[in-house]
N, C-alpha and C. Protein backbone atom coordinates (compact mmCIF):
# COMPACT_ATOMS: atom_id res chain seq x y z
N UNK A 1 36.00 27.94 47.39
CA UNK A 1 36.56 26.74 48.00
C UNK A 1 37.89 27.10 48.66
N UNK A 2 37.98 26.69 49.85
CA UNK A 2 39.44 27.15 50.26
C UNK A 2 40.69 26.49 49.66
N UNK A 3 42.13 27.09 49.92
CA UNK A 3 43.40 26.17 49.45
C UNK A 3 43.65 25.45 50.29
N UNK A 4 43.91 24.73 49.45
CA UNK A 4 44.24 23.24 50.25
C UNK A 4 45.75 22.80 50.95
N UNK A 5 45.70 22.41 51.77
CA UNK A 5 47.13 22.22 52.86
C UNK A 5 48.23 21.93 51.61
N UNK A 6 49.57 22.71 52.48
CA UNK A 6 50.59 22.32 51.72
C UNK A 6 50.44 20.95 51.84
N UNK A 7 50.39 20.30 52.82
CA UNK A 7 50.43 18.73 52.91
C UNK A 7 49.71 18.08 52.02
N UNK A 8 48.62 18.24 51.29
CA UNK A 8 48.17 17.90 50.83
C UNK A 8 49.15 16.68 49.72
N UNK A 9 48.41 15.53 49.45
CA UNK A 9 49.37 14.39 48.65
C UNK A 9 48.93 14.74 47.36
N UNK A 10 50.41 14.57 46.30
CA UNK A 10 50.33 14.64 44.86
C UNK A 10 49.17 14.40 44.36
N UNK A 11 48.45 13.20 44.06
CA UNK A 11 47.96 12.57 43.81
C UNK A 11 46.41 13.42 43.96
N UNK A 12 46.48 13.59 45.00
CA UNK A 12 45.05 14.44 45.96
C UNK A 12 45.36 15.73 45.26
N UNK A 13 46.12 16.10 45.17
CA UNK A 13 46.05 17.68 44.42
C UNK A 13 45.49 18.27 42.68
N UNK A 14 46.04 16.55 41.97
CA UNK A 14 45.67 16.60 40.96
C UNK A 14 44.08 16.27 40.88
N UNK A 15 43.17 15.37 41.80
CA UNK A 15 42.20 15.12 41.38
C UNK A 15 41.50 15.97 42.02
N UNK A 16 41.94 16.84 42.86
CA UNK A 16 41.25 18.90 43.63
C UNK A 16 41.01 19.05 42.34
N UNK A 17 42.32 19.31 41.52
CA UNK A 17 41.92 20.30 40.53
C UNK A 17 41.01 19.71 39.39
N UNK A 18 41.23 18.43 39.23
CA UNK A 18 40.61 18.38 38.24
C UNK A 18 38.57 18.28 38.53
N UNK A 19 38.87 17.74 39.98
CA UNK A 19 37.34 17.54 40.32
C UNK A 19 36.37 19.18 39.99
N UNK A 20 37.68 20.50 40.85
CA UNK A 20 37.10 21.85 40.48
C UNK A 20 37.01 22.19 39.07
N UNK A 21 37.54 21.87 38.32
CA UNK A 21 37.75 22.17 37.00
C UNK A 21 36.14 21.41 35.99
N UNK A 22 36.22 20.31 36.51
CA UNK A 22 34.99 19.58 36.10
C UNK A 22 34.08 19.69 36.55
N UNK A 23 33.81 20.65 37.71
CA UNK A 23 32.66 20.79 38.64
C UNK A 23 31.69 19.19 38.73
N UNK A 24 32.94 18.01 39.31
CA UNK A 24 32.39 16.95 39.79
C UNK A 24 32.74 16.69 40.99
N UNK A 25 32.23 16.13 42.01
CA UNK A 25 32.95 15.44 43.38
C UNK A 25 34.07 14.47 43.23
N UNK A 26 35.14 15.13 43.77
CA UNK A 26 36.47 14.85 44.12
C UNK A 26 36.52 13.01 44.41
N UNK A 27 35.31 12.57 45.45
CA UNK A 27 34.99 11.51 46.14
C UNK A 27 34.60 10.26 44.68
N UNK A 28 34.39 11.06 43.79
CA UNK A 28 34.04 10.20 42.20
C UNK A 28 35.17 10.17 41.29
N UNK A 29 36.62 10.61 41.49
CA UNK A 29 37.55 10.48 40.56
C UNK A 29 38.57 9.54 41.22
N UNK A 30 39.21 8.44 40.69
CA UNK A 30 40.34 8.12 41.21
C UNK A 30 41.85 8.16 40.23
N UNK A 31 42.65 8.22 40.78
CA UNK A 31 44.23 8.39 40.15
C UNK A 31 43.97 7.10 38.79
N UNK A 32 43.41 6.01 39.17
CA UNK A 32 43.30 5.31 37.90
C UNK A 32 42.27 5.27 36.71
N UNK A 33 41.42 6.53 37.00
CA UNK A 33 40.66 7.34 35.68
C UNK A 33 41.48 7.27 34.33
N UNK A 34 40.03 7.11 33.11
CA UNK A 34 41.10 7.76 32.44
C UNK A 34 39.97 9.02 32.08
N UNK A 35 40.68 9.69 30.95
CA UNK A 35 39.71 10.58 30.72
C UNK A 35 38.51 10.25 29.70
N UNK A 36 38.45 9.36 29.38
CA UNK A 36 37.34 8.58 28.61
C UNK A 36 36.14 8.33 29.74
N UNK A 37 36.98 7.70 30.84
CA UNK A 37 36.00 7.21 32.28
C UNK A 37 34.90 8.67 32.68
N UNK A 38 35.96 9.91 32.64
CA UNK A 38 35.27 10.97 33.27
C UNK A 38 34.69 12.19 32.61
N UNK A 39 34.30 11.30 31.17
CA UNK A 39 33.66 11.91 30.22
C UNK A 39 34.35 13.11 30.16
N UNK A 40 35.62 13.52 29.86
CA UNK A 40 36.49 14.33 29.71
C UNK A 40 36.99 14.79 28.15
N UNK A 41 36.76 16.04 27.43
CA UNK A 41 36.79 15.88 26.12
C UNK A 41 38.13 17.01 25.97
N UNK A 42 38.21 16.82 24.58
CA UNK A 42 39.70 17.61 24.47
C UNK A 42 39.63 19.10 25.25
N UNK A 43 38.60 19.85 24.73
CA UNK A 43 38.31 20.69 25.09
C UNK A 43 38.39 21.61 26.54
N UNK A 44 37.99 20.29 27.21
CA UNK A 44 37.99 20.08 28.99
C UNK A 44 39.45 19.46 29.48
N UNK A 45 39.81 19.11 28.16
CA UNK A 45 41.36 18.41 28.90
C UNK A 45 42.53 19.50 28.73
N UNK A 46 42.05 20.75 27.64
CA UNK A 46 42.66 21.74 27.77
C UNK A 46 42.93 23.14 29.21
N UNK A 47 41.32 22.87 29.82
CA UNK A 47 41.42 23.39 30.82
C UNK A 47 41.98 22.73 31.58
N UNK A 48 41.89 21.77 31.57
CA UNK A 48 42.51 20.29 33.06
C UNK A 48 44.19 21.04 32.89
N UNK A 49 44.50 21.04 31.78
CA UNK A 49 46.05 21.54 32.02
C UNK A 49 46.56 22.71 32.39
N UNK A 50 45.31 23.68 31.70
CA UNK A 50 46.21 25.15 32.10
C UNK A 50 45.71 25.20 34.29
N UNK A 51 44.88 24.25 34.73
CA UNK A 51 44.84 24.70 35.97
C UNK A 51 45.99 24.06 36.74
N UNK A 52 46.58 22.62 35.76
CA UNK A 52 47.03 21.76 36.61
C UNK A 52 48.74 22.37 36.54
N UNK A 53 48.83 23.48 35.70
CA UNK A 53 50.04 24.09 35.39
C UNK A 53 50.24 24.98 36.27
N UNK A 54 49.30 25.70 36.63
CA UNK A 54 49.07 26.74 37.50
C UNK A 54 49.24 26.23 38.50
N UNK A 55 48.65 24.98 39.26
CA UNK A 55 48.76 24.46 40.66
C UNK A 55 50.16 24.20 40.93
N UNK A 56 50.82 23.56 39.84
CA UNK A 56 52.13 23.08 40.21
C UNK A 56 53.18 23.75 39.74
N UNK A 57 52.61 24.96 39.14
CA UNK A 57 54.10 25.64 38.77
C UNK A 57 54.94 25.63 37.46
N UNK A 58 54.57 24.51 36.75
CA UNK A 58 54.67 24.14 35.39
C UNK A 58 54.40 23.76 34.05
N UNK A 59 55.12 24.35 33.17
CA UNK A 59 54.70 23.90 31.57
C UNK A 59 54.31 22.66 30.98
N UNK A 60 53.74 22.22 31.04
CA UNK A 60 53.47 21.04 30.73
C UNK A 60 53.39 21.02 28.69
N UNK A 61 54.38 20.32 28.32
CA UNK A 61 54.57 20.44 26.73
C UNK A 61 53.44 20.15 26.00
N UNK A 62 53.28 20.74 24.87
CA UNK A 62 52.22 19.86 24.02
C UNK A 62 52.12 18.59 23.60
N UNK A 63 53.54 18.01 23.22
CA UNK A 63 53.49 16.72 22.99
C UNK A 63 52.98 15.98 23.85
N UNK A 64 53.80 16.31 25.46
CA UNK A 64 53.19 15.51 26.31
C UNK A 64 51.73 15.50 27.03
N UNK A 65 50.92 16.53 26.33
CA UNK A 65 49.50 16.70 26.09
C UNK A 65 48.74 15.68 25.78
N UNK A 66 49.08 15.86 24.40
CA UNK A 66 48.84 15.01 23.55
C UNK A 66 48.64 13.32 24.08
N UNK A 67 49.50 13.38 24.54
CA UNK A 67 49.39 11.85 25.45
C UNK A 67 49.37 10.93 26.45
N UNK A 68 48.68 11.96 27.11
CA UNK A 68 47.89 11.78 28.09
C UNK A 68 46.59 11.24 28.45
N UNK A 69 46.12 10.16 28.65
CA UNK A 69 44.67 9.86 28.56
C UNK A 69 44.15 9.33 29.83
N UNK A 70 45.01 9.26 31.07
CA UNK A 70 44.26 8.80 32.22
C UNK A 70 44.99 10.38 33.49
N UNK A 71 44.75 9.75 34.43
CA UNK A 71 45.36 10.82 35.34
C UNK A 71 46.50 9.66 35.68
N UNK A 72 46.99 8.60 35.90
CA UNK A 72 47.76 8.46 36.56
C UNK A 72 48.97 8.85 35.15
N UNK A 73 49.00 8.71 34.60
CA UNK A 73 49.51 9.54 33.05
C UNK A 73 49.60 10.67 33.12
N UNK A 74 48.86 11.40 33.89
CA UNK A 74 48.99 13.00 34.61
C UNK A 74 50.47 12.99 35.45
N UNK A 75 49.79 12.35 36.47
CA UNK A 75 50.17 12.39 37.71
C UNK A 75 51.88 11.85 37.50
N UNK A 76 52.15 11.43 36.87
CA UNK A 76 53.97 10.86 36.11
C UNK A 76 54.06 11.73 35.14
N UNK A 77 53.52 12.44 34.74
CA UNK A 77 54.41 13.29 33.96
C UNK A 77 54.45 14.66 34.79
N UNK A 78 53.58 15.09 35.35
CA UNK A 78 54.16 16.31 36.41
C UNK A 78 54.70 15.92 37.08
N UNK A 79 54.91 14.85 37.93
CA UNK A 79 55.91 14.17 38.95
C UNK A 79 57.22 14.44 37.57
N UNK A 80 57.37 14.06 36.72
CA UNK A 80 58.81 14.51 35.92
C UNK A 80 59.23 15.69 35.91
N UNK A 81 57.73 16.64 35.61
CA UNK A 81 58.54 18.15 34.97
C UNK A 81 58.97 18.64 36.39
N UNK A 82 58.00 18.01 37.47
CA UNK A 82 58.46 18.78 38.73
C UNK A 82 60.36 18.50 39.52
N UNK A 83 60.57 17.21 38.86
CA UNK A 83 61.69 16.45 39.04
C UNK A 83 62.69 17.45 38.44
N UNK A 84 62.38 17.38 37.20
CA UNK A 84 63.36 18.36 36.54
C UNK A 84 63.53 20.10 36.83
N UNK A 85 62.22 20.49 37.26
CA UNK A 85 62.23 21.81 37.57
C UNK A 85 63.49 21.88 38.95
N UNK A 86 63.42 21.25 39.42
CA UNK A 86 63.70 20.59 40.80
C UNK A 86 65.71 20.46 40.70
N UNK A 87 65.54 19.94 39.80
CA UNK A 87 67.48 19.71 39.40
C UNK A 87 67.68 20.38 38.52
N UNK A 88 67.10 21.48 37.61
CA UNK A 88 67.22 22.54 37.41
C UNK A 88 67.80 23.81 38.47
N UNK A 89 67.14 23.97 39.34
CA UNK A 89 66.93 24.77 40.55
C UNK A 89 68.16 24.72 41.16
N UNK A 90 68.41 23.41 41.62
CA UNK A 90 69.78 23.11 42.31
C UNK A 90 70.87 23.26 41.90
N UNK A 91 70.77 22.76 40.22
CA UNK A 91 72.24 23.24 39.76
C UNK A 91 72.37 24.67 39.49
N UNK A 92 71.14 25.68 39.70
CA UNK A 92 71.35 26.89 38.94
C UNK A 92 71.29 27.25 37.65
N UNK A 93 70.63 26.30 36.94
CA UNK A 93 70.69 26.26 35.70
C UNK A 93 69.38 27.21 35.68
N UNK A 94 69.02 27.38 33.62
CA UNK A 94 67.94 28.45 33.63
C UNK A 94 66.84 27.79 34.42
């Protein structure tokens, strides 16, 4: 599958990966899934993270694993770590 435009929107990036990850059509997930909807089990929600870490660059904690159960619940908490990676960066901090 090719990579997808930098342009590509948040939102659209998370349900790329998760659609590839689930080997389902992209056109069948929306941001207001949860993972109950997309027959998504822990197991599969473990991969959902290590790709969605990889796409964006970040750790995503266990706690905040843990409690996660839809994508738009995804999609706000990487919008945070990316926030923070982000004012991290600027101030020079680690």
């Amino acid at each position: 599958m090719p990579e997808a435009p930098e342009s590509e929107p948040f939102e659209a990036k998370i349900i790329r990966v998760i659609a590839q990850t689930q080997r389902i059509p992209a056109s069948s997930i929306s941001i207001d899934n949860t993972f109950e909807q997309l027959k998504i089990d822990s197991l599969d929600g473990i991969n959902i993270i290590f790709a969605l870490e990889n796409e964006f660059g970040v750790e995503i904690p266990d706690e905040g694993v843990n409690n996660m159960r839809s994508l738009r619940e995804i999609a706000d908490g990487i919008s945070r770590l990316l926030a923070e990676k982000a004012k991290t960066a600027s101030s020079g901090g680690a």
